[in-house]
Protein backbone atom coordinates (compact mmCIF):
# COMPACT_ATOMS: atom_id res chain seq x y z
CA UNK A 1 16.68 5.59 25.38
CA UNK A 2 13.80 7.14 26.54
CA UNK A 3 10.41 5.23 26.11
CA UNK A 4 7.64 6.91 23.37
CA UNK A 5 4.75 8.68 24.19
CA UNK A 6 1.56 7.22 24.26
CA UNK A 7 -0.63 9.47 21.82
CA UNK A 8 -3.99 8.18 23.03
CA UNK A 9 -3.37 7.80 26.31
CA UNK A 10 -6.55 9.99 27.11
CA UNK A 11 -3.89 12.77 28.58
CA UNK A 12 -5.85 16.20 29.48
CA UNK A 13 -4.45 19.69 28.87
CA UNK A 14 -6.34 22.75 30.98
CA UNK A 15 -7.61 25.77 28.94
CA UNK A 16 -8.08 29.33 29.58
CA UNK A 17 -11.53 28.78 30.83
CA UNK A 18 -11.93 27.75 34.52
CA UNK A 19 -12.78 23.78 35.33
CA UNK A 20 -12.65 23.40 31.51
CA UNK A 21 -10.07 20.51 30.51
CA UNK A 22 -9.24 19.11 27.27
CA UNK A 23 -7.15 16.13 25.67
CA UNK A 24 -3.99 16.89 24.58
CA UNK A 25 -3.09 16.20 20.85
CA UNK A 26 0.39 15.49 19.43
CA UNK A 27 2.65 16.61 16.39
CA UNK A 28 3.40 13.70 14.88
CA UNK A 29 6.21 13.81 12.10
CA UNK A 30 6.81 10.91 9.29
CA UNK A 31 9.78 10.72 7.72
CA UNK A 32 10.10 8.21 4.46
CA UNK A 33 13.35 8.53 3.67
CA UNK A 34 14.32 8.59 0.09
CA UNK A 35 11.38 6.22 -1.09
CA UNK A 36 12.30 4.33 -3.86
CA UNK A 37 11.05 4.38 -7.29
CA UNK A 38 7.64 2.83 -8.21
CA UNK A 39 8.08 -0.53 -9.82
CA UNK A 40 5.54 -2.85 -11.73
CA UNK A 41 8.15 -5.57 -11.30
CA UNK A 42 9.86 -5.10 -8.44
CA UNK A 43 8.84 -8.52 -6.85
CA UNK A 44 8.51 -11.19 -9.89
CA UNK A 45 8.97 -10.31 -12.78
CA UNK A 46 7.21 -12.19 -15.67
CA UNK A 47 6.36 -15.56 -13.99
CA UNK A 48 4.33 -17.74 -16.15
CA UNK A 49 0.77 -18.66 -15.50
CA UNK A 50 -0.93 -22.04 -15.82
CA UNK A 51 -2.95 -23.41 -18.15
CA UNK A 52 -4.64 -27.36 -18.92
CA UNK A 53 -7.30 -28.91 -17.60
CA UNK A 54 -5.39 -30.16 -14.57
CA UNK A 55 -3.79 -27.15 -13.86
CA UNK A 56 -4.36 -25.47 -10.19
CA UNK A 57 -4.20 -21.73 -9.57
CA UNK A 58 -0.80 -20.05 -9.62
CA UNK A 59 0.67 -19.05 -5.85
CA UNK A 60 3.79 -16.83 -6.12
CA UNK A 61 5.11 -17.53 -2.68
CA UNK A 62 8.81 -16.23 -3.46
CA UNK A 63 9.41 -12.32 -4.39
CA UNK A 64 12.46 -10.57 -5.68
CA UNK A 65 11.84 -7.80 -2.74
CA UNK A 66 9.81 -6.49 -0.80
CA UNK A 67 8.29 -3.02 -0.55
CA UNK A 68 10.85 -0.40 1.46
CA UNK A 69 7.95 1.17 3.16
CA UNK A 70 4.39 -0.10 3.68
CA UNK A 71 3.02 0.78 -0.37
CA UNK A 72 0.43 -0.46 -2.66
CA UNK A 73 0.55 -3.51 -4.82
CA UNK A 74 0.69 -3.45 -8.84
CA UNK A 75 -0.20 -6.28 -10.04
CA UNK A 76 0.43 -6.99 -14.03
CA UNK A 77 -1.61 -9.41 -16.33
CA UNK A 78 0.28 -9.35 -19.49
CA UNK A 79 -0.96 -11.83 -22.30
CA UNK A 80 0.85 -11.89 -26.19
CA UNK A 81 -2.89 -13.66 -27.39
CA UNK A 82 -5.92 -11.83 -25.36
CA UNK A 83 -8.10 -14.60 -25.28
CA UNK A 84 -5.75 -16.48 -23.28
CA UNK A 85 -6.42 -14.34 -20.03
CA UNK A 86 -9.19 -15.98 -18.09
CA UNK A 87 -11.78 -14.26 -15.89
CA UNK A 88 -11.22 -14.90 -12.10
CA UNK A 89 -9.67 -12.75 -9.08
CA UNK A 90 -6.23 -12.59 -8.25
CA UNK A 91 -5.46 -12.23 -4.25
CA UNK A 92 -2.98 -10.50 -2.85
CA UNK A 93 -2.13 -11.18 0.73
CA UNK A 94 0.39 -10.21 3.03
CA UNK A 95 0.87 -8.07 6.74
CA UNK A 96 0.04 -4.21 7.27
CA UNK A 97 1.73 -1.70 9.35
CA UNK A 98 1.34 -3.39 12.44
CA UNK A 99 2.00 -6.86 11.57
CA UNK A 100 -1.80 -7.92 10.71
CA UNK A 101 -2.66 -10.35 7.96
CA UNK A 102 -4.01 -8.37 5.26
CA UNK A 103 -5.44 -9.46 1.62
CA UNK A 104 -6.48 -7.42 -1.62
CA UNK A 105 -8.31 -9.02 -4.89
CA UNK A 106 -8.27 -7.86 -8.21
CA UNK A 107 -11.42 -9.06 -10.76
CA UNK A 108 -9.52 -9.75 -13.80
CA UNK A 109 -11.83 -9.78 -17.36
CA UNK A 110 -11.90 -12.08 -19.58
CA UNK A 111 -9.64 -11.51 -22.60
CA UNK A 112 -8.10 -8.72 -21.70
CA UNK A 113 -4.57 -8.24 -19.76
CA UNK A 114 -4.64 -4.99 -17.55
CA UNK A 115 -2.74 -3.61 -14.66
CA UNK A 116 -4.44 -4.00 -11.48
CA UNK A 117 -3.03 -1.25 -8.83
CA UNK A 118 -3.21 -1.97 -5.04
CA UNK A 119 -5.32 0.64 -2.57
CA UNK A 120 -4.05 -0.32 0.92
CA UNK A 121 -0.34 -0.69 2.22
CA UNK A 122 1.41 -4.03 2.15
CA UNK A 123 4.26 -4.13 4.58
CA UNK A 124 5.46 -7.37 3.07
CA UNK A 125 3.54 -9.83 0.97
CA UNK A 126 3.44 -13.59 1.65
CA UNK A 127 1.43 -14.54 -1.85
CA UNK A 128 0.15 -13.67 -5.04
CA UNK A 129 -2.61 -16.54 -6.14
CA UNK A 130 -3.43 -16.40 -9.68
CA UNK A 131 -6.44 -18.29 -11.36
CA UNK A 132 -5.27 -21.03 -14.21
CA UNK A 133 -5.53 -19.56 -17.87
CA UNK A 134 -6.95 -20.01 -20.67
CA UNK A 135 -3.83 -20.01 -22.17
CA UNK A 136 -0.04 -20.51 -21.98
CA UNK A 137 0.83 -16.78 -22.98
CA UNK A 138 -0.46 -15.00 -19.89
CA UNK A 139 2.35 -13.70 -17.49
CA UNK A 140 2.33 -11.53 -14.18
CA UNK A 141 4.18 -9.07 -12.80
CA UNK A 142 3.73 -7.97 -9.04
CA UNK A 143 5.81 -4.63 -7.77
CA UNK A 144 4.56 -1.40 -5.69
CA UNK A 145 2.92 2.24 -6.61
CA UNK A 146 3.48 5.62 -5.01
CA UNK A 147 0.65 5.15 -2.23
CA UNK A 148 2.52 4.98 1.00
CA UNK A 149 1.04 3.82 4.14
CA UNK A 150 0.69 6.19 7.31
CA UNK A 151 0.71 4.10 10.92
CA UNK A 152 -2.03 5.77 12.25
CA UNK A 153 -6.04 4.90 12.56
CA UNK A 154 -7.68 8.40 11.46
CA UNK A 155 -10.76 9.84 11.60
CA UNK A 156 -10.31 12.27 8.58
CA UNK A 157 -7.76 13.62 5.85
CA UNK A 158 -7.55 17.12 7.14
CA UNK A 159 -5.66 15.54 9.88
CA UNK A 160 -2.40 15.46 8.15
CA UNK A 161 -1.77 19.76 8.00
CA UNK A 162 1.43 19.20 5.85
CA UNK A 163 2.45 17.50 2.94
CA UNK A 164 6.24 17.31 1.73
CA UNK A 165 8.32 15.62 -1.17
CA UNK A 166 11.99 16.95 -1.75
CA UNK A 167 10.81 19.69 1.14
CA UNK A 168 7.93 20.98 -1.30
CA UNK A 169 4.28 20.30 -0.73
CA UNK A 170 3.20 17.77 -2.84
CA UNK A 171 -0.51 17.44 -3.41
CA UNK A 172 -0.96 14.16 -2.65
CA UNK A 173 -4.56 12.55 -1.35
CA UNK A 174 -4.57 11.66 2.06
CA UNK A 175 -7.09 8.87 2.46
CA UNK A 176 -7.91 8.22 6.26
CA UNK A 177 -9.93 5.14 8.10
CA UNK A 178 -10.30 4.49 11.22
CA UNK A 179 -10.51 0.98 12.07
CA UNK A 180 -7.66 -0.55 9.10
CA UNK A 181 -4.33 0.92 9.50
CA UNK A 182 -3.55 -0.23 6.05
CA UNK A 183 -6.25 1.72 4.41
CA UNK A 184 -4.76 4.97 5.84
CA UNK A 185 -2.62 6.20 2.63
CA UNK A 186 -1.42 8.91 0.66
CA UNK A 187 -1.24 8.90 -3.45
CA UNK A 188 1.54 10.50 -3.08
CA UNK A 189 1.28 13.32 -6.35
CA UNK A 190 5.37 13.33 -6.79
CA UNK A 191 7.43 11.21 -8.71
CA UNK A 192 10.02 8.86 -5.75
CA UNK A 193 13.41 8.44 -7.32
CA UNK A 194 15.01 6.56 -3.94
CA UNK A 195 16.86 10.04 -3.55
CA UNK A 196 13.88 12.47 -2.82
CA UNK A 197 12.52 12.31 1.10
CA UNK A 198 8.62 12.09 2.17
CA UNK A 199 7.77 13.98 4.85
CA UNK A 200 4.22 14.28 6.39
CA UNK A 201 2.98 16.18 9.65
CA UNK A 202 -0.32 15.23 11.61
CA UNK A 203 -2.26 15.54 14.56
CA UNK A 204 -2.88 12.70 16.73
């Protein structure tokens, strides 16, 4: 098998004007084969808050699954009596693309269950801590949205010249960063089914 290249190696490229040199830039194709669906639930699945004086925070350690491609997190405060959801943030924490510990927090309200959704790609998470509630109705759901991650550092959108879902361009927003590989993203504007392929082009 022959070994990768090395995109920013600091290789140099001549040009058509004398003594001039350049670096040399690559293609780079992503495939995400057949993404599956988003899923509000996809890694717990109504698990009980707690409640009572003596309670201590929630910590979902254990998750149905785990995201098939680095994705955003959807977390889900549900609550059958309002006023038992408590104000406090909920933490999210887990690895990125390249195997760094990562964490996200969500400000919940009081009173009022909402749906928190993620803006940087979890490669897997390793816990979901949850404050203690006001009251014994509150449950959460965690699962994943339709941002995907992209394993590169970049320095702007425009960087990625094609966008594809199902081999149509898909309008998606590229969001780039340059020092936090999870923050580089694309809300992805198709609907995945886990049949329909992602596939993005970029220079690097």
């Amino acid at each position: 098998m022959l070994a990768p290249y090395k995109h920013d190696y600091g290789q140099i490229i001549t040009t058509d004007a004398g003594g001039v040199s350049v670096a040399r830039s690559f293609l780079a194709h992503i495939n995400i084969a057949a993404p599956a669906a988003a899923d509000s639930d996809g890694m717990a699945d109504g698990v009980e808050c707690t409640t009572g004086a003596e309670a201590e925070a929630l910590e979902i350690t254990e998750f149905l699954s785990q995201p098939d491609w680095p994705r955003n997190i959807v977390v889900v405060v549900a609550a059958t009596t309002a006023g038992h959801v408590a104000a406090g943030n909920i933490v999210v924490e887990g690895i990125n693309f390249a195997g760094e510990t990562i964490s996200e927090t969500h400000t919940v309200t009081v009173d009022t269950p909402a749906t928190f959704t993620g803006a940087i790609a979890f490669k897997e998470v390793t816990k979901v801590t949850v404050p203690v509630q006001d009251g014994d109705s509150v449950t959460v759901d965690v699962g994943w949205g339709k941002v995907f991650g992209i394993p590169y550092l970049m320095s702007a959108d425009e960087q990625v010249i094609i966008k594809l879902f199902n081999k149509s361009a898909d309008t998606g927003t590229v969001t780039p960063d340059a020092a936090d590989i999870e923050k580089n993203i694309i809300a992805l504007n198709g609907t995945p089914d886990g049949v329909k392929d992602i596939d993005l082009y970029l220079v690097v």
